[in-house]
Protein backbone atom coordinates (compact mmCIF):
# COMPACT_ATOMS: atom_id res chain seq x y z
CA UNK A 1 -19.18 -17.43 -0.07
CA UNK A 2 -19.50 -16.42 3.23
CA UNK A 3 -16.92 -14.54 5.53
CA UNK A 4 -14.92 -16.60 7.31
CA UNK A 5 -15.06 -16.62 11.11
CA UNK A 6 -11.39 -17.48 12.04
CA UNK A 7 -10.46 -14.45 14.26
CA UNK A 8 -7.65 -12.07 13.46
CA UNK A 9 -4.26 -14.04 13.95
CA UNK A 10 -5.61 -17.09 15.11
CA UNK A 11 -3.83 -20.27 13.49
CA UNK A 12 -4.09 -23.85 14.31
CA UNK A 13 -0.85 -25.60 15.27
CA UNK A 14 -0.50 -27.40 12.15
CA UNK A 15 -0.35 -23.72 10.69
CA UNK A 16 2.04 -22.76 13.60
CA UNK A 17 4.21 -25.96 12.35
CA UNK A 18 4.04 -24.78 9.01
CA UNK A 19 5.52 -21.30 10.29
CA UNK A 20 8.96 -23.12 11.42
CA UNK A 21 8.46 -25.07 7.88
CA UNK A 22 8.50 -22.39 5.69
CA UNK A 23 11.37 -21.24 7.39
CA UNK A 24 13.57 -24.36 7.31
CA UNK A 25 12.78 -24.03 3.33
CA UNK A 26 13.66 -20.68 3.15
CA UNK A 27 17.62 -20.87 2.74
CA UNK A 28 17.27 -23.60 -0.07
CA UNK A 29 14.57 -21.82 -1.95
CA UNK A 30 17.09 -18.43 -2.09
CA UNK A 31 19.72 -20.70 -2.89
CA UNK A 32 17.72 -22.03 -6.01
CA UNK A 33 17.04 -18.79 -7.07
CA UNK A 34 19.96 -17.67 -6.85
CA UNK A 35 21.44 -20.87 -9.02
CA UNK A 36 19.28 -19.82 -11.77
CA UNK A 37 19.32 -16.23 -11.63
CA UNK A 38 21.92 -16.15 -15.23
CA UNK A 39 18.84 -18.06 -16.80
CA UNK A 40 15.81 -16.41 -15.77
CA UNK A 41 15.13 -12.79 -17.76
CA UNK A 42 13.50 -11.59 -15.21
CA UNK A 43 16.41 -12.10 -12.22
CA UNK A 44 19.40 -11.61 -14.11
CA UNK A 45 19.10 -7.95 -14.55
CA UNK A 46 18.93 -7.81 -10.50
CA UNK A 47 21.03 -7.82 -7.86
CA UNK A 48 21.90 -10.85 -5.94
CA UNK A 49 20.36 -9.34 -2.82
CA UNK A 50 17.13 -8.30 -4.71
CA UNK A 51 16.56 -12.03 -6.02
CA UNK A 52 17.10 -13.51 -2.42
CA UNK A 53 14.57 -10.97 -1.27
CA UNK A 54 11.96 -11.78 -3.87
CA UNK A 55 12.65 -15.47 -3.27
CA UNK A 56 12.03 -14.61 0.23
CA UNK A 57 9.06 -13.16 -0.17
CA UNK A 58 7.86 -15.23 -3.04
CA UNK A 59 8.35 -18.24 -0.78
CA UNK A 60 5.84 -16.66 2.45
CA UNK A 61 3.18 -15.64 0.07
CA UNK A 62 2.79 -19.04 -1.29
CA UNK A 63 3.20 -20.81 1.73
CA UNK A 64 1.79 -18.95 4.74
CA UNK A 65 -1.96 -18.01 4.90
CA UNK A 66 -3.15 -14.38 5.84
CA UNK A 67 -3.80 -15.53 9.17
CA UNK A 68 -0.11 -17.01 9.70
CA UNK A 69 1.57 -13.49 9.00
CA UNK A 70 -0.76 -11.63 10.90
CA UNK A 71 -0.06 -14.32 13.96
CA UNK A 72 3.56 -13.30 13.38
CA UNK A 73 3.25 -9.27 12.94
CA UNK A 74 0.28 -8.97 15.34
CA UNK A 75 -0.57 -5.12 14.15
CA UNK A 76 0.98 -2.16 12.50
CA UNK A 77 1.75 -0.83 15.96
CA UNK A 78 3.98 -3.58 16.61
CA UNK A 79 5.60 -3.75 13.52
CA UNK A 80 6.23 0.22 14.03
CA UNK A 81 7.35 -0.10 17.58
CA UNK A 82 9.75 -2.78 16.68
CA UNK A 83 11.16 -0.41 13.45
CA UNK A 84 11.55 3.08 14.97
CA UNK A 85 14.56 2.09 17.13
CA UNK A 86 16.70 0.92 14.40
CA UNK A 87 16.31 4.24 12.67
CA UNK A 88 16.68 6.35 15.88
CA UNK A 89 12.86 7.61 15.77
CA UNK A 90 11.63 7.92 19.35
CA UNK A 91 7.61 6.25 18.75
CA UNK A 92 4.79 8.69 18.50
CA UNK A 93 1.58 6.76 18.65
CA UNK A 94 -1.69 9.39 18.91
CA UNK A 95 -5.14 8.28 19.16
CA UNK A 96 -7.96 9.35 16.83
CA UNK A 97 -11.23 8.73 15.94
CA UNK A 98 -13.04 6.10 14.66
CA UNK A 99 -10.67 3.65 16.80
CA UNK A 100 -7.80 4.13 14.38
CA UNK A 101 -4.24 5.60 15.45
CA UNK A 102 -1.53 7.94 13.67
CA UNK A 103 1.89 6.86 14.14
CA UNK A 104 4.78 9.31 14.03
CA UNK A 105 8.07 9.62 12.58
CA UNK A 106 8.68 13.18 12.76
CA UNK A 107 7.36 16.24 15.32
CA UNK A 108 3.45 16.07 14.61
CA UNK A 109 3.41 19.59 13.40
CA UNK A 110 5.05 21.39 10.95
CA UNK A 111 3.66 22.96 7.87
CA UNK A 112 3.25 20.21 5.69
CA UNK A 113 2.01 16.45 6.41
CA UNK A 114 2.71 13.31 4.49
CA UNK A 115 -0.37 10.55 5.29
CA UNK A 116 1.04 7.19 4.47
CA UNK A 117 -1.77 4.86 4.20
CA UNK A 118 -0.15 0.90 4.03
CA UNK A 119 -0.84 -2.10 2.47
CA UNK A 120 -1.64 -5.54 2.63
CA UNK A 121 -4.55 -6.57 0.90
CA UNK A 122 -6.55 -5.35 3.35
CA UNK A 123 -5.75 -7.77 5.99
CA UNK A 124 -1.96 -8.08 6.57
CA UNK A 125 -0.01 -5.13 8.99
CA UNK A 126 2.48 -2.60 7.82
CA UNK A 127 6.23 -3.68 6.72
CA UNK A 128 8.82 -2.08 8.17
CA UNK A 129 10.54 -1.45 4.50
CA UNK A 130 7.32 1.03 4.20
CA UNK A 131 8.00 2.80 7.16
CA UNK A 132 11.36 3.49 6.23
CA UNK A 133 10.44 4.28 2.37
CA UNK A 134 8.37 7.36 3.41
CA UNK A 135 10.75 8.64 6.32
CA UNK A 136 13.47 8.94 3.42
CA UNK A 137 10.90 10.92 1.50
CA UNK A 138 10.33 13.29 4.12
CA UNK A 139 14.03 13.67 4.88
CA UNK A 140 14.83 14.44 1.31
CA UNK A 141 12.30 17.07 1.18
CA UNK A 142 13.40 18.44 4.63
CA UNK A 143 16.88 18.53 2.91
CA UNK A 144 15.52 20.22 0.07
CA UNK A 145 14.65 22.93 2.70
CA UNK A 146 10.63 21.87 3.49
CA UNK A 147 9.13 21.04 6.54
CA UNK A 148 7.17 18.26 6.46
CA UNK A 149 5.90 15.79 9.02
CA UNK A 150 5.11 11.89 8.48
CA UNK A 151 2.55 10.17 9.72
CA UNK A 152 1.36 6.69 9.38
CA UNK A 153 -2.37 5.40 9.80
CA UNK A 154 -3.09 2.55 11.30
CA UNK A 155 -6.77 0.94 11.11
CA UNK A 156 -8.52 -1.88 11.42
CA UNK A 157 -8.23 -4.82 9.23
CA UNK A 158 -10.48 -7.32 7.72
CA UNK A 159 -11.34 -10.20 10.09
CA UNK A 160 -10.68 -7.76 13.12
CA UNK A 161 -13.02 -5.24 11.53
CA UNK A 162 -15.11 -5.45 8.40
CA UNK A 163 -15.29 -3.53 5.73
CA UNK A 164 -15.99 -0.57 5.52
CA UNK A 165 -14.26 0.52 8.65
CA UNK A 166 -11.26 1.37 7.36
CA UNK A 167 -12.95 4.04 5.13
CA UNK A 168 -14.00 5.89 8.04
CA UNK A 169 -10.86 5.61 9.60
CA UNK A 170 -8.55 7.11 6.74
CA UNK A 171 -11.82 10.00 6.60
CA UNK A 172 -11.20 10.31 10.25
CA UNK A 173 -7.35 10.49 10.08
CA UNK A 174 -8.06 13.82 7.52
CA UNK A 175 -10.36 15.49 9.61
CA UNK A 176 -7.78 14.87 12.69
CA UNK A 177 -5.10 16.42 10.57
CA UNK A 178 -7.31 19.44 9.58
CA UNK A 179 -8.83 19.95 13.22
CA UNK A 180 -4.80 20.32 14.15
CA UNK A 181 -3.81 22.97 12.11
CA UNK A 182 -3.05 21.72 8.77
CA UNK A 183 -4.40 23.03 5.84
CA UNK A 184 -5.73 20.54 2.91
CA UNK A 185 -3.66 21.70 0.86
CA UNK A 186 -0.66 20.86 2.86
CA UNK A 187 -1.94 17.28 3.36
CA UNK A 188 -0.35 14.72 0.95
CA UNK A 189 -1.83 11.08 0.53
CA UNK A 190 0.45 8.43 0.24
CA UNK A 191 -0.20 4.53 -0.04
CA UNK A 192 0.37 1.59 -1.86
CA UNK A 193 -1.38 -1.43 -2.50
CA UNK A 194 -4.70 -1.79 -0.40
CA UNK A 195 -3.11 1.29 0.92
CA UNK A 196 -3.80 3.37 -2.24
CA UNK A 197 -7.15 1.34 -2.64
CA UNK A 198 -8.49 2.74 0.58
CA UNK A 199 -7.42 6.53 -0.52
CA UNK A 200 -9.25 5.78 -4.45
CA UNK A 201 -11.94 4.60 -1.81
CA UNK A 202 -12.33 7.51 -0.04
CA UNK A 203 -12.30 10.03 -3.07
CA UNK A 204 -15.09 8.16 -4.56
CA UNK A 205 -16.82 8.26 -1.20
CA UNK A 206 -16.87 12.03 -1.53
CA UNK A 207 -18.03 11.83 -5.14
CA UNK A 208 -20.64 8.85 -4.42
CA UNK A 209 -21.47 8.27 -0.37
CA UNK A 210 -21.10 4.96 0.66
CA UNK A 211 -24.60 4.29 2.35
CA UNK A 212 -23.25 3.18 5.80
CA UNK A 213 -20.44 6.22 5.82
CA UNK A 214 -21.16 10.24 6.54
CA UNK A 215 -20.53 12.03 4.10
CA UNK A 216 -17.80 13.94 3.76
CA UNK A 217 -16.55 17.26 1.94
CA UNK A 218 -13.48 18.99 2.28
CA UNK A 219 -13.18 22.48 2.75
CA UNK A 220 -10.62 22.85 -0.16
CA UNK A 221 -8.52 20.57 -2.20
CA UNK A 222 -5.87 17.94 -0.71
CA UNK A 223 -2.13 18.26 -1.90
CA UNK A 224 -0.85 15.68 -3.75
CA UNK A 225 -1.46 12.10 -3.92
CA UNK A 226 0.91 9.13 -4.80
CA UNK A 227 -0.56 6.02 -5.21
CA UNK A 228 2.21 2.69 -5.96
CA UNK A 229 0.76 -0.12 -7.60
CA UNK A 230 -2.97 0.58 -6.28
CA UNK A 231 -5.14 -2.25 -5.73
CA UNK A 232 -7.16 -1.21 -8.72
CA UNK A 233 -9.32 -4.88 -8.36
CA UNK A 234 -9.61 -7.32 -5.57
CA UNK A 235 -11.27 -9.91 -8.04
CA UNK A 236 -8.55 -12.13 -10.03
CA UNK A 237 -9.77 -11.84 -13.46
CA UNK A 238 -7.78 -9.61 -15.83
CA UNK A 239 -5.19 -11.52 -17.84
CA UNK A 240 -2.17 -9.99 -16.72
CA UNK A 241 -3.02 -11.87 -12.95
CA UNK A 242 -2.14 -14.94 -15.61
CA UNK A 243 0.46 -13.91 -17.78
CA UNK A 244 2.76 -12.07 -14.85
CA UNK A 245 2.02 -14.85 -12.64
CA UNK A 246 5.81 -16.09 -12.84
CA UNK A 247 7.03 -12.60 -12.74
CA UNK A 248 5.64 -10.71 -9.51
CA UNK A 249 6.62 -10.92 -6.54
CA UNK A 250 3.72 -12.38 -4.89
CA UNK A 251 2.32 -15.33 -6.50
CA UNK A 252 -1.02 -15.48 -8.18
CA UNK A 253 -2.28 -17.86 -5.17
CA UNK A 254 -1.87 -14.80 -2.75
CA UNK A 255 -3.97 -12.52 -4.72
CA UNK A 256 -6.61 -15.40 -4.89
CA UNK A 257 -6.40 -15.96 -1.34
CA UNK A 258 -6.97 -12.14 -0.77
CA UNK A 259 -9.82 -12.19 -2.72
CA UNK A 260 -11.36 -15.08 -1.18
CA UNK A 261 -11.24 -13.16 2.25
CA UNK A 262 -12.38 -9.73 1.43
CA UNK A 263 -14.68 -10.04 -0.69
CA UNK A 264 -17.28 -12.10 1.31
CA UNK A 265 -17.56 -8.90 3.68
CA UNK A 266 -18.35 -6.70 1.11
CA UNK A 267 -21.64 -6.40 -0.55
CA UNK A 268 -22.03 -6.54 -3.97
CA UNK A 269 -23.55 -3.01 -4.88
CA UNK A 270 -20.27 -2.09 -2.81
CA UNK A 271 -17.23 -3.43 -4.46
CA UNK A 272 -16.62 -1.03 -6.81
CA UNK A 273 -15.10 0.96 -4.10
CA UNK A 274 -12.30 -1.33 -3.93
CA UNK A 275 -12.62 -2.21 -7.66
CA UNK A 276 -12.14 1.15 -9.00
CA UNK A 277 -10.72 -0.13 -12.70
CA UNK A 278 -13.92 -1.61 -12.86
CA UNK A 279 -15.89 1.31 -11.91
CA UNK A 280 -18.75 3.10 -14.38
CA UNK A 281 -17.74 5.67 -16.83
CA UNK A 282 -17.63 9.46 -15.36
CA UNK A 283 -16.95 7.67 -11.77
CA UNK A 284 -14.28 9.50 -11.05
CA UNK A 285 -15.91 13.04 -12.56
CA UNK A 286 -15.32 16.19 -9.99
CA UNK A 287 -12.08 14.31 -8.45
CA UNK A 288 -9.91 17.17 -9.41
CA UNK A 289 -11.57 18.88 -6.92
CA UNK A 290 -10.53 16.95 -4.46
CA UNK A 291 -6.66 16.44 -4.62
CA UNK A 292 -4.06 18.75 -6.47
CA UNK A 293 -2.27 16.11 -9.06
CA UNK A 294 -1.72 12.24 -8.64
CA UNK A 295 1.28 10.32 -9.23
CA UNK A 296 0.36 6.35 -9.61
CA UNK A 297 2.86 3.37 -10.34
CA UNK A 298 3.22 -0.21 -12.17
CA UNK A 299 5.37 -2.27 -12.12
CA UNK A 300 5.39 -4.15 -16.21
CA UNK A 301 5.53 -7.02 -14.47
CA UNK A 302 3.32 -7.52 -11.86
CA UNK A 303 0.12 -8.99 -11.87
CA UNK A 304 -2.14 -5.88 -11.25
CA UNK A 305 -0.32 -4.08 -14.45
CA UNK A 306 -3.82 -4.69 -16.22
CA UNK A 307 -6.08 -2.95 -13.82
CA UNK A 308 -3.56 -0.43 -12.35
CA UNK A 309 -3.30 0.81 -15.64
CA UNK A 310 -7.46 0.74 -16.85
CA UNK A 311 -8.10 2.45 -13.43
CA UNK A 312 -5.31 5.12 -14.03
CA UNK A 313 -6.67 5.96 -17.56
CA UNK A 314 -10.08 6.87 -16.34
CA UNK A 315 -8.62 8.54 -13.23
CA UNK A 316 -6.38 10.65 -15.45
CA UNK A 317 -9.27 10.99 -18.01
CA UNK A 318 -11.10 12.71 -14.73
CA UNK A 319 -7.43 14.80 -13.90
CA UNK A 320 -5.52 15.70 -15.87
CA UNK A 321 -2.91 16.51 -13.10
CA UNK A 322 -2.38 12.50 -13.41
CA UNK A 323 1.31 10.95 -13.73
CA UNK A 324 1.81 7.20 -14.48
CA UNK A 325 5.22 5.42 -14.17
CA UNK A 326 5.47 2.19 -15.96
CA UNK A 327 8.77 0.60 -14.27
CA UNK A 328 10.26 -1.72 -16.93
CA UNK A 329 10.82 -5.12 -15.20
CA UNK A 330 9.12 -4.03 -11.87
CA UNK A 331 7.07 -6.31 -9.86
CA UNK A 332 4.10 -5.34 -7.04
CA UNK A 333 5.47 -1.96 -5.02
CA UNK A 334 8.83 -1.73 -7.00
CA UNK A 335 9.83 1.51 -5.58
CA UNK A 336 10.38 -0.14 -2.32
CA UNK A 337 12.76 -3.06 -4.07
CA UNK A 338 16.10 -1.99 -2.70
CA UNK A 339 14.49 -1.32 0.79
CA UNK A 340 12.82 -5.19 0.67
CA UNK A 341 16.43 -6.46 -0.17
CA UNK A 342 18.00 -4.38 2.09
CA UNK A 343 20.58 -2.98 -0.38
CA UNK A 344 23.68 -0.50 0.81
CA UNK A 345 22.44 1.59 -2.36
CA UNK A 346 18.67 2.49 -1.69
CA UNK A 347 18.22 4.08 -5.49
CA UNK A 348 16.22 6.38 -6.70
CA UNK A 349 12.96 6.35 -5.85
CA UNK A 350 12.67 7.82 -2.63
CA UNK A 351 13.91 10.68 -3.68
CA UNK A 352 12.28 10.67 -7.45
CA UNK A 353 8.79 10.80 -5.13
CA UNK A 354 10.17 13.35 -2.96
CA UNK A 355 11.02 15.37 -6.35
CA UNK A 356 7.45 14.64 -7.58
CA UNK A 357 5.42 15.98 -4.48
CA UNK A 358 7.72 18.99 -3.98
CA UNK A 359 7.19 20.47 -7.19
CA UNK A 360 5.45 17.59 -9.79
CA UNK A 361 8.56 16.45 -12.10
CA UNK A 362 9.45 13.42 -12.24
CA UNK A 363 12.98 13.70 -14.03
């Protein structure tokens, strides 16, 4: 198949129709969700906020294309511009190499640095509930009496830039961060989704170049590294894509349609970059060089359980220093659930991650 050549964002205006669609549907497909929420095992042990959210959400993945949401969300930049008023954060946007941009939420430089790498499948901007997920992680370990900084990348996605581009972005944002004072070991990696993907990406680059990316070493190991529900395969094949299909969040079609736009720009000697629970044995030998300890979540019900948790045995198999949370009922990124349905209670996560990178426990 070969990669499409719609541009980045560009819909036709039966897609644009389908925009105000969706939305017209939206309030009746919450409602129905809602009406069987005592019935479904899977709803009833949320809240009602929580169910409207994943109806929400449930309902855009099936119905909009990538190209629809990215026509609505335009970049990362946007979405971050448009979020760091409502939580009183005055925007910090800094320029780095490789075309790709850091986005602050704190003072760039204090002792520590949290590196938030998004997702979105590769093509889709940053959410505002992941902004605001990782700012509460930094202010609980400031609380805790740290003094940490967050910063968010933003690079190039897939039809705007082809892959892999945003490889040598997320190398350049570390070198940036180094060349400004910070130490590796004081540089934590943080992403989920495609987010986490890229990060798995760039480890293996250092273990196995990429032929059309420098290489690159580091001085001395990274801090840690938290990757939720890592896109541990772009290809739809393992069988819990099947048998979680009425349990995630996003819909099996979404993951399909994913696949059927990255892949094309990715050749085939390549993919195991982004496939990384499909990678060779020993692939991920000599990683413990590279970061201090790894924390990596699943949600039991989500479709990547499968191949989040095949990738995380051979990581771990690599390090030892390798944590896995199984979340019992959790769907695709369930640490952010109470953020996505905006609940007055935001739980325990945020703070259970802040726990784990200040000093590894996760109790």
């Amino acid at each position: 198949m070969a990669p499409s050549k719609r541009a980045y964002g560009q819909i036709s205006g039966l897609e644009t129709l389908g925009l105000f669609g969706t939305l017209f549907l939206l309030p009746f497909a919450q409602a129905i969700r809602l009406l069987r929420k005592p019935f479904n095992e899977h709803d009833k042990v949320r809240t009602w906020r929580r169910v409207k959210a994943d109806a929400l959400v449930g309902l855009f993945a099936s119905s909009l294309n990538a190209y629809q949401i990215q026509f609505v969300d335009k970049s990362s930049q946007n979405v971050y511009e448009k979020w760091a008023p409502t939580v009183n954060v005055k925007p910090d946007v800094e320029a780095i190499e490789e075309g790709a941009q850091l986005l602050w939420v704190t003072p760039r430089k204090r002792k520590r640095v949290i590196l938030y790498v998004h997702g979105g499948g590769y093509v889709l901007p940053a959410v505002p509930f992941g902004f605001t997920y990782w700012k509460l992680v930094g202010d609980e370990l400031n609380k805790g009496g740290e003094d940490f900084s967050v910063a968010f990348l933003e690079y190039d996605l897939i039809p705007k830039a082809d892959w892999p581009t945003f490889v040598k972005q997320t190398i350049a944002s570390i070198k940036h961060l180094i060349a400004a004072g910070y130490e590796p070991g004081d540089i934590l990696l943080t992403g989920d989704s495609a987010g986490a993907g890229i990060i798995i990406a760039v480890l293996a680059h250092i273990l196995h170049p990429i032929p059309s990316v420098p290489e690159f070493s580091l001085p001395s190991s990274l801090g840690p590294a938290v990757f939720i529900s890592p896109y541990a395969a772009i290809k739809v094949e393992s069988p819990s894509f099947f048998s979680n299909a009425n349990t995630d969040i996003f819909p099996l079609a979404f993951f399909k349609h994913l696949e059927n736009i990255v892949v094309p720009t990715i050749p085939e000697d390549q993919l195991v970059y982004l496939q990384p629970a499909k990678a060779p044995k020993d692939w991920f030998a000599g990683v413990d060089k590279l970061v201090s300890r790894v924390l990596i979540t699943v949600g039991e019900g989500e479709c990547l359980k499968d191949d989040i948790e095949t990738f995380s045995k051979a990581f771990s198999e690599a390090h030892k220093e390798t944590t896995l949370i199984s979340i019992p009922n959790g769907t695709h990124n369930e640490p952010y659930g109470t953020l996505v349905a905006v609940e007055p209670d935001v739980g325990e996560w945020p703070s259970k991650v802040a726990q784990w990178l200040a000093d590894g426990s996760t109790q």
